[in-house]
PDB file of N, CA and C in Angstrom:
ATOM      1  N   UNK A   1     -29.982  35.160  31.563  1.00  0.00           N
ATOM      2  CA  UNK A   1     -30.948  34.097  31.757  1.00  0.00           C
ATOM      3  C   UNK A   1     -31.782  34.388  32.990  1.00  0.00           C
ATOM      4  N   UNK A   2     -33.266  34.537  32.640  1.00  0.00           N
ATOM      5  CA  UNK A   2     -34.066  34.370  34.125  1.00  0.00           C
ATOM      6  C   UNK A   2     -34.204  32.798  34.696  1.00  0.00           C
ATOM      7  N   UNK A   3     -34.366  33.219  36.152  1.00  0.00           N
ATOM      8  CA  UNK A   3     -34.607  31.878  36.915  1.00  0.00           C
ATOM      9  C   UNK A   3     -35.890  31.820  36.945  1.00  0.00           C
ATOM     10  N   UNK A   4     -36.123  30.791  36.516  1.00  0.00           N
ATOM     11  CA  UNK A   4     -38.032  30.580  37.040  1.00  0.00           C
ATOM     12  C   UNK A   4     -38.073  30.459  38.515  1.00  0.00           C
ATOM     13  N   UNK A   5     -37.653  30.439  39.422  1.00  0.00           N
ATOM     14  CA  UNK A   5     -37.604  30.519  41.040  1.00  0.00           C
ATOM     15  C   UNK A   5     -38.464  31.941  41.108  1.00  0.00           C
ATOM     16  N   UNK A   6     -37.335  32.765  40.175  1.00  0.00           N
ATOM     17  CA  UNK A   6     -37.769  34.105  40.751  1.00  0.00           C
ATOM     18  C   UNK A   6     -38.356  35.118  39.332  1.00  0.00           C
ATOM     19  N   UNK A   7     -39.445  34.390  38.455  1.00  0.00           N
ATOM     20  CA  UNK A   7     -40.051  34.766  37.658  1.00  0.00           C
ATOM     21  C   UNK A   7     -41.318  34.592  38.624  1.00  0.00           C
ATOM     22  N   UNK A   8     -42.748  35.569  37.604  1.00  0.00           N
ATOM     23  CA  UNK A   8     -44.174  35.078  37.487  1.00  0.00           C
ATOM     24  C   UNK A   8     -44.538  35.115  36.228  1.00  0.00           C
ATOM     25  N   UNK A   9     -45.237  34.150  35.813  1.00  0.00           N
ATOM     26  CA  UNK A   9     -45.909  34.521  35.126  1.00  0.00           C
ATOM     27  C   UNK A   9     -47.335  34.500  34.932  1.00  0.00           C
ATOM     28  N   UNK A  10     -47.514  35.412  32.960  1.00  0.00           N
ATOM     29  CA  UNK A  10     -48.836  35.895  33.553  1.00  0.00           C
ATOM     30  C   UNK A  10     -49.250  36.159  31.924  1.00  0.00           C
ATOM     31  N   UNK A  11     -50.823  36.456  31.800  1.00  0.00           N
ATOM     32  CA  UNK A  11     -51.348  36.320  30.612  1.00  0.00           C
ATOM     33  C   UNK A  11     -51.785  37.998  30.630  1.00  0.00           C
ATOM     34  N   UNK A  12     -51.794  38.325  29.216  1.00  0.00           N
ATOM     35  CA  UNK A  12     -52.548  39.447  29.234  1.00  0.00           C
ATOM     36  C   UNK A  12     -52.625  39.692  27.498  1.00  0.00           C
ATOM     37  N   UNK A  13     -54.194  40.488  27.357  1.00  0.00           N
ATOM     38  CA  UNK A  13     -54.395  40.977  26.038  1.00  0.00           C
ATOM     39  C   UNK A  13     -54.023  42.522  25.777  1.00  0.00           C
ATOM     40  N   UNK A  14     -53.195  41.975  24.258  1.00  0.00           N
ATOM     41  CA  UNK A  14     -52.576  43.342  23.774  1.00  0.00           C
ATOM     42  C   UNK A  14     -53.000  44.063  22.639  1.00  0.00           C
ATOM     43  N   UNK A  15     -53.658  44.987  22.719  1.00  0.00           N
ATOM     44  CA  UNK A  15     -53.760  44.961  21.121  1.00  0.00           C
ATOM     45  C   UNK A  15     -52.764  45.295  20.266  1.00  0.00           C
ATOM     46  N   UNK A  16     -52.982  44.859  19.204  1.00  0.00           N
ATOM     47  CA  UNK A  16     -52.106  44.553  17.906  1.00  0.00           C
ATOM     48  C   UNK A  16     -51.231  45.697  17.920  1.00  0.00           C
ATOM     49  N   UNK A  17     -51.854  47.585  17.736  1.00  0.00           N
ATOM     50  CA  UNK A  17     -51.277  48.746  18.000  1.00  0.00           C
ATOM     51  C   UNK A  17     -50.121  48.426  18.673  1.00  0.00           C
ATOM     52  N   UNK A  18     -50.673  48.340  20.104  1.00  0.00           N
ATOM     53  CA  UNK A  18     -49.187  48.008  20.881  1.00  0.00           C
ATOM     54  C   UNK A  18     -48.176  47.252  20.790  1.00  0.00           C
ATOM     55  N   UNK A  19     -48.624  45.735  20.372  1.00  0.00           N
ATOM     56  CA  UNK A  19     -47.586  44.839  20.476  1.00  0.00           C
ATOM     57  C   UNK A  19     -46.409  45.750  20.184  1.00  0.00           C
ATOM     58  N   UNK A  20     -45.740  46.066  19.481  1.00  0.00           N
ATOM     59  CA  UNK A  20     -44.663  46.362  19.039  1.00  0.00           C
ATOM     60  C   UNK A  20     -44.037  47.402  20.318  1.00  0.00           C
ATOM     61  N   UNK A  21     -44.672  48.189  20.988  1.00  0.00           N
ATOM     62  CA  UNK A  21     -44.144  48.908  22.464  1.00  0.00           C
ATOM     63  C   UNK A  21     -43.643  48.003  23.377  1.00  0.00           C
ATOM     64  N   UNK A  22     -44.898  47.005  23.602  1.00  0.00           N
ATOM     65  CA  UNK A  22     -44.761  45.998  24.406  1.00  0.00           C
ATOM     66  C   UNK A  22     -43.528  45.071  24.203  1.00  0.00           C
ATOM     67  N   UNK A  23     -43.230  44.944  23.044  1.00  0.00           N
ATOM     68  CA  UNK A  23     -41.847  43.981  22.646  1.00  0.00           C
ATOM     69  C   UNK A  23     -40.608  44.662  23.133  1.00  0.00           C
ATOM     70  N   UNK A  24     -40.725  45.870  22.977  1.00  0.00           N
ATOM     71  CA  UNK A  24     -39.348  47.069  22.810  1.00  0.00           C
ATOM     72  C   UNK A  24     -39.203  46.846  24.732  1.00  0.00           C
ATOM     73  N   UNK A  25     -40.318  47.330  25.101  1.00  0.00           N
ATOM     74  CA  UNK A  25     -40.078  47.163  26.607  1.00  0.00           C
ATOM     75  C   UNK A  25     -39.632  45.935  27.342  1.00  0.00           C
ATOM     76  N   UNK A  26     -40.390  44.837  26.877  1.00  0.00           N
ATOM     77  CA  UNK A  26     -40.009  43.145  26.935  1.00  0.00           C
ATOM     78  C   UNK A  26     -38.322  42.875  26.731  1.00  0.00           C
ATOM     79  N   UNK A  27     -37.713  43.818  25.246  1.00  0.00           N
ATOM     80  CA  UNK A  27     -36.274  43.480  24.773  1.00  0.00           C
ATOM     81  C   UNK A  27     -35.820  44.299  25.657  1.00  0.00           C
ATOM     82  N   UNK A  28     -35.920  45.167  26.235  1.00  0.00           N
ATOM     83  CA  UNK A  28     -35.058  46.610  27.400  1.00  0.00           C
ATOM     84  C   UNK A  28     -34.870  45.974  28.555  1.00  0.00           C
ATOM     85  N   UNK A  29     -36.140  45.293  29.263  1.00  0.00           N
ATOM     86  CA  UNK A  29     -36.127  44.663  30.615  1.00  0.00           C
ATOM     87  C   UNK A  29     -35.560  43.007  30.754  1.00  0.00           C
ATOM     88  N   UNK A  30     -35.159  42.397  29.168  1.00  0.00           N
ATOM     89  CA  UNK A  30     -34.369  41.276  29.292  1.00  0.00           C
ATOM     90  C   UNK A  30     -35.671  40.560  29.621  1.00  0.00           C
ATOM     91  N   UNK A  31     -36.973  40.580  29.477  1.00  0.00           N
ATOM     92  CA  UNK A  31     -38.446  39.533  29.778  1.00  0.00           C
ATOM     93  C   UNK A  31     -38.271  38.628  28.969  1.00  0.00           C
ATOM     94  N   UNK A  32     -39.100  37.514  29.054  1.00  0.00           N
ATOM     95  CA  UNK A  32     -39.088  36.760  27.892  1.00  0.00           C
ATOM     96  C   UNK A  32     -40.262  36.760  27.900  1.00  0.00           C
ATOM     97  N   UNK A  33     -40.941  35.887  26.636  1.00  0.00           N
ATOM     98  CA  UNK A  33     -42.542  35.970  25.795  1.00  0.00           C
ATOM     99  C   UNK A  33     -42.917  34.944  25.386  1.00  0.00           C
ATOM    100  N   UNK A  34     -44.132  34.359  25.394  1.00  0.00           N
ATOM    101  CA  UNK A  34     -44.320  33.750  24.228  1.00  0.00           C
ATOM    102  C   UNK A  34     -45.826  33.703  24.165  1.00  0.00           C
ATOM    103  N   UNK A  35     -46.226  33.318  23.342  1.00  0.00           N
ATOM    104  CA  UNK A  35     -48.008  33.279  22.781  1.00  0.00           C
ATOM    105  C   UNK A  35     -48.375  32.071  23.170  1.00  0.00           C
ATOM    106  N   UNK A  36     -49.347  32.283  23.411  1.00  0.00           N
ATOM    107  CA  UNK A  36     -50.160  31.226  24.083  1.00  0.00           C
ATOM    108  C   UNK A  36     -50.246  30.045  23.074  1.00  0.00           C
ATOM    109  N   UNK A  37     -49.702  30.161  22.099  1.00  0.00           N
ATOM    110  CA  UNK A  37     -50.015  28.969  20.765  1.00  0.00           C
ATOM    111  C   UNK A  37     -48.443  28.816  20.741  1.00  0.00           C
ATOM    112  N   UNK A  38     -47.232  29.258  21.420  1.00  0.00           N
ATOM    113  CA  UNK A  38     -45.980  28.249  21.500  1.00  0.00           C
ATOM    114  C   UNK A  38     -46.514  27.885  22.973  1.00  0.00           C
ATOM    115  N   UNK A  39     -47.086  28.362  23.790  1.00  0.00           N
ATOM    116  CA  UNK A  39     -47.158  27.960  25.487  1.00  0.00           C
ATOM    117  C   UNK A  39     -47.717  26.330  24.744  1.00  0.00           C
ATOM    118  N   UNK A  40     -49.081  26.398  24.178  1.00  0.00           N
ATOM    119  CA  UNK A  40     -49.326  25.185  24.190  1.00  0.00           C
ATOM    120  C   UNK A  40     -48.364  24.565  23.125  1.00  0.00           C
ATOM    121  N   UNK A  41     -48.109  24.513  22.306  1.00  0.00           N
ATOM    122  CA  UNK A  41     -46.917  23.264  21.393  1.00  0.00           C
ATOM    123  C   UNK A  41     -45.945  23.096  22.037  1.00  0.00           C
ATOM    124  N   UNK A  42     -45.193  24.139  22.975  1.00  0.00           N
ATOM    125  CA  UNK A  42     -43.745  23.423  24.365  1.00  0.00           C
ATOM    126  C   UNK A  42     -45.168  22.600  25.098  1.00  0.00           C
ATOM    127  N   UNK A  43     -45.858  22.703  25.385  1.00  0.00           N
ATOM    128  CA  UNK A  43     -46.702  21.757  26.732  1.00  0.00           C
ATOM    129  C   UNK A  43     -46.961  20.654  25.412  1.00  0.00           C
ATOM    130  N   UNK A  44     -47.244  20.435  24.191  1.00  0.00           N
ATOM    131  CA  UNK A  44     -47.577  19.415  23.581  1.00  0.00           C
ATOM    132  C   UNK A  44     -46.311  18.278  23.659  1.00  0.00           C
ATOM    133  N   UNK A  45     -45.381  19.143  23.288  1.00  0.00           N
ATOM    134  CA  UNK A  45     -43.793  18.896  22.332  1.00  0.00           C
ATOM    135  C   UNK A  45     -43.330  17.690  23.828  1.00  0.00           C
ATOM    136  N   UNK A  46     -43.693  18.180  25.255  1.00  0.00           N
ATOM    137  CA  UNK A  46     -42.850  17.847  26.509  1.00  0.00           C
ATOM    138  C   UNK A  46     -43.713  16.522  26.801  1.00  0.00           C
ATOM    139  N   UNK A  47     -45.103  16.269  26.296  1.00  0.00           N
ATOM    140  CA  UNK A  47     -45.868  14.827  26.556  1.00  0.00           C
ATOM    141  C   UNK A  47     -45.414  13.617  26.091  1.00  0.00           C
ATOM    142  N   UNK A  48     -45.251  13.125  26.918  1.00  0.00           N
ATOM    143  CA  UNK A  48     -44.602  11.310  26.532  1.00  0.00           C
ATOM    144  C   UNK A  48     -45.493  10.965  24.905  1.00  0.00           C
ATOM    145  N   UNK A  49     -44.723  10.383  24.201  1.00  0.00           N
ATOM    146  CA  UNK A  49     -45.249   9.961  22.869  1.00  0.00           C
ATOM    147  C   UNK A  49     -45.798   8.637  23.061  1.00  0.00           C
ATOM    148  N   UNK A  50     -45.522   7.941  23.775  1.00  0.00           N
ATOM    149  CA  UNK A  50     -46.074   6.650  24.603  1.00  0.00           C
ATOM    150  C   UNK A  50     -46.513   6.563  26.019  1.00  0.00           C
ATOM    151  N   UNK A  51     -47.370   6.551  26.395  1.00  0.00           N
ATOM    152  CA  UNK A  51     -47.614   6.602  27.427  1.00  0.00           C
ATOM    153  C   UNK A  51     -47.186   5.203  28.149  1.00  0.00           C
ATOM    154  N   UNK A  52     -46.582   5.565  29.371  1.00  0.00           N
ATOM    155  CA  UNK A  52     -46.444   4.536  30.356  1.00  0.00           C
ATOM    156  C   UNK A  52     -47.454   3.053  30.624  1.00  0.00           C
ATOM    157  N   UNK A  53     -48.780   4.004  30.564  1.00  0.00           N
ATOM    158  CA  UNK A  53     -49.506   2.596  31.039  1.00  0.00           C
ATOM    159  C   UNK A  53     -51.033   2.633  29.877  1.00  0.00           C
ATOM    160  N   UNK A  54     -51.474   1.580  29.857  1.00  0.00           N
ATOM    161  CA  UNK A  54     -52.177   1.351  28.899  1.00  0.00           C
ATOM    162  C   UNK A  54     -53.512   1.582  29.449  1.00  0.00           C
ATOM    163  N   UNK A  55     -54.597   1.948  28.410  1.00  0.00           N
ATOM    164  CA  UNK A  55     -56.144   1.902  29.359  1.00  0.00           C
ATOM    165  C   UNK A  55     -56.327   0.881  29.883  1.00  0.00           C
ATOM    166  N   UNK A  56     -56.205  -0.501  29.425  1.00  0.00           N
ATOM    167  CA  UNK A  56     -56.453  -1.644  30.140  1.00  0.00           C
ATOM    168  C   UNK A  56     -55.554  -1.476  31.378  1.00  0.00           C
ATOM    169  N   UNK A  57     -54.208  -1.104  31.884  1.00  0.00           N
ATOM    170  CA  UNK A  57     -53.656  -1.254  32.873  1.00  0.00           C
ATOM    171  C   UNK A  57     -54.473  -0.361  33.783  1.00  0.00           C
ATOM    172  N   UNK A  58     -54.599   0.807  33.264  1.00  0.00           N
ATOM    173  CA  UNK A  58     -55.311   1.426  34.362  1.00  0.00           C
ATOM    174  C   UNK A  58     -56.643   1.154  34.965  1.00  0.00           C
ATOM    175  N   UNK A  59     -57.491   0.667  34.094  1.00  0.00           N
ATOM    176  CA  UNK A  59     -58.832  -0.070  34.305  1.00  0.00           C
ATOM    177  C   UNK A  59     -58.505  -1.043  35.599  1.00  0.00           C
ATOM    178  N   UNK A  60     -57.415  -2.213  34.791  1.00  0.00           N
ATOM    179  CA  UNK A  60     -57.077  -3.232  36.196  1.00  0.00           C
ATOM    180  C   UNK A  60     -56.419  -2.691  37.250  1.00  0.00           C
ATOM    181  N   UNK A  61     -55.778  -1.903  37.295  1.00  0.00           N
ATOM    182  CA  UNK A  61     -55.317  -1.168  38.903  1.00  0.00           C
ATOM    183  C   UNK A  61     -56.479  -0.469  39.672  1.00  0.00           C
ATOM    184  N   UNK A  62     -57.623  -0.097  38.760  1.00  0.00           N
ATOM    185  CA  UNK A  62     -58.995   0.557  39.453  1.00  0.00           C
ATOM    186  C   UNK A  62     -59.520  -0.876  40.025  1.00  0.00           C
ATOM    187  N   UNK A  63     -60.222  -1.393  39.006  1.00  0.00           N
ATOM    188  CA  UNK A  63     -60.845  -2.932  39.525  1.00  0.00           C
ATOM    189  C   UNK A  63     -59.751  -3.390  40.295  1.00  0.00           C
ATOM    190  N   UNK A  64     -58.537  -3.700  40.893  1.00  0.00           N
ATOM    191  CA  UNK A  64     -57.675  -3.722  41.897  1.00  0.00           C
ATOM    192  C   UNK A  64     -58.238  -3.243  43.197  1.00  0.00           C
ATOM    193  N   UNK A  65     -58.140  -2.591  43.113  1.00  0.00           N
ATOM    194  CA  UNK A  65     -57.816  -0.885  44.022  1.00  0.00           C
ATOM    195  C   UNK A  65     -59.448  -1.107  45.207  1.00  0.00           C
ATOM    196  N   UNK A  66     -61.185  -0.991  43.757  1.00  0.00           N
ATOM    197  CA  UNK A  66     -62.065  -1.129  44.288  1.00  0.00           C
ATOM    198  C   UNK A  66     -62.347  -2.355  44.781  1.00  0.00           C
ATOM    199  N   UNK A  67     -62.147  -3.353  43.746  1.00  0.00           N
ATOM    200  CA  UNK A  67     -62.740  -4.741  43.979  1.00  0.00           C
ATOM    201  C   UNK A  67     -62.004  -5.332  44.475  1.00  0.00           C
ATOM    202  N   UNK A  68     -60.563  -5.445  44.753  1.00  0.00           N
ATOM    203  CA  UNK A  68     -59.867  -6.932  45.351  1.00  0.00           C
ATOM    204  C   UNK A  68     -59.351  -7.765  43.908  1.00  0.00           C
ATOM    205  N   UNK A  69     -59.739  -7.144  42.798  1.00  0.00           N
ATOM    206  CA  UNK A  69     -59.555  -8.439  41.374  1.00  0.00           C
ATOM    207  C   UNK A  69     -58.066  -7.865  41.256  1.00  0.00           C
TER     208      UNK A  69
END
Protein backbone atom coordinates (compact mmCIF):
# COMPACT_ATOMS: atom_id res chain seq x y z
CA UNK A 1 0.00 0.00 0.00
CA UNK A 2 1.30 3.60 -0.86
CA UNK A 3 0.89 6.45 1.60
CA UNK A 4 -0.43 9.50 0.05
CA UNK A 5 1.92 11.52 2.62
CA UNK A 6 4.61 10.29 0.57
CA UNK A 7 3.09 9.98 -3.01
CA UNK A 8 2.82 12.84 -5.98
CA UNK A 9 0.81 12.95 -8.18
CA UNK A 10 0.69 13.76 -11.68
CA UNK A 11 -0.95 13.79 -15.21
CA UNK A 12 0.63 12.85 -18.33
CA UNK A 13 -0.21 11.86 -22.11
CA UNK A 14 0.53 8.41 -23.36
CA UNK A 15 0.15 7.22 -26.45
CA UNK A 16 -1.90 4.26 -26.96
CA UNK A 17 1.60 2.31 -28.45
CA UNK A 18 2.92 2.67 -25.08
CA UNK A 19 0.30 2.29 -22.68
CA UNK A 20 0.97 -1.22 -22.31
CA UNK A 21 5.08 -0.47 -21.30
CA UNK A 22 3.83 2.08 -19.17
CA UNK A 23 1.47 -0.44 -17.24
CA UNK A 24 4.29 -3.23 -17.03
CA UNK A 25 6.53 -0.52 -15.42
CA UNK A 26 3.51 0.95 -13.19
CA UNK A 27 2.88 -3.19 -12.11
CA UNK A 28 7.06 -3.61 -11.38
CA UNK A 29 7.28 -0.31 -9.31
CA UNK A 30 3.96 -1.26 -7.21
CA UNK A 31 2.44 2.63 -8.76
CA UNK A 32 -0.96 2.94 -8.87
CA UNK A 33 -3.18 4.56 -11.94
CA UNK A 34 -6.06 5.71 -12.90
CA UNK A 35 -7.66 7.77 -15.91
CA UNK A 36 -8.76 10.81 -15.58
CA UNK A 37 -12.51 9.53 -16.23
CA UNK A 38 -12.25 7.19 -12.80
CA UNK A 39 -10.25 10.47 -11.18
CA UNK A 40 -13.46 12.25 -11.97
CA UNK A 41 -16.40 9.47 -11.00
CA UNK A 42 -14.20 8.78 -7.31
CA UNK A 43 -14.45 12.91 -7.10
CA UNK A 44 -18.27 12.51 -8.29
CA UNK A 45 -19.04 9.14 -6.24
CA UNK A 46 -17.33 11.21 -2.74
CA UNK A 47 -20.02 14.48 -3.21
CA UNK A 48 -22.73 14.69 -0.64
CA UNK A 49 -26.04 13.50 -2.46
CA UNK A 50 -27.75 16.21 -0.38
CA UNK A 51 -26.29 19.01 0.22
CA UNK A 52 -26.10 20.52 3.67
CA UNK A 53 -27.56 23.84 2.99
CA UNK A 54 -30.09 25.00 0.64
CA UNK A 55 -29.78 28.04 -1.99
CA UNK A 56 -32.20 29.90 0.01
CA UNK A 57 -29.99 29.27 3.20
CA UNK A 58 -27.13 30.48 1.62
CA UNK A 59 -28.72 33.56 0.01
CA UNK A 60 -29.97 34.40 3.80
CA UNK A 61 -26.54 33.97 5.46
CA UNK A 62 -25.21 36.46 2.49
CA UNK A 63 -28.15 39.03 3.04
CA UNK A 64 -27.07 38.31 6.86
CA UNK A 65 -23.55 38.71 6.56
CA UNK A 66 -24.02 42.11 4.03
CA UNK A 67 -27.17 43.63 5.20
CA UNK A 68 -27.83 43.01 8.96
CA UNK A 69 -31.35 40.97 7.67
Amino acid sequence: MISNATTQGIYINVPMADWGLLQELINRFGWQFETREQLLERFVKSRPKYPTLSEEDILNEVMAERYGK
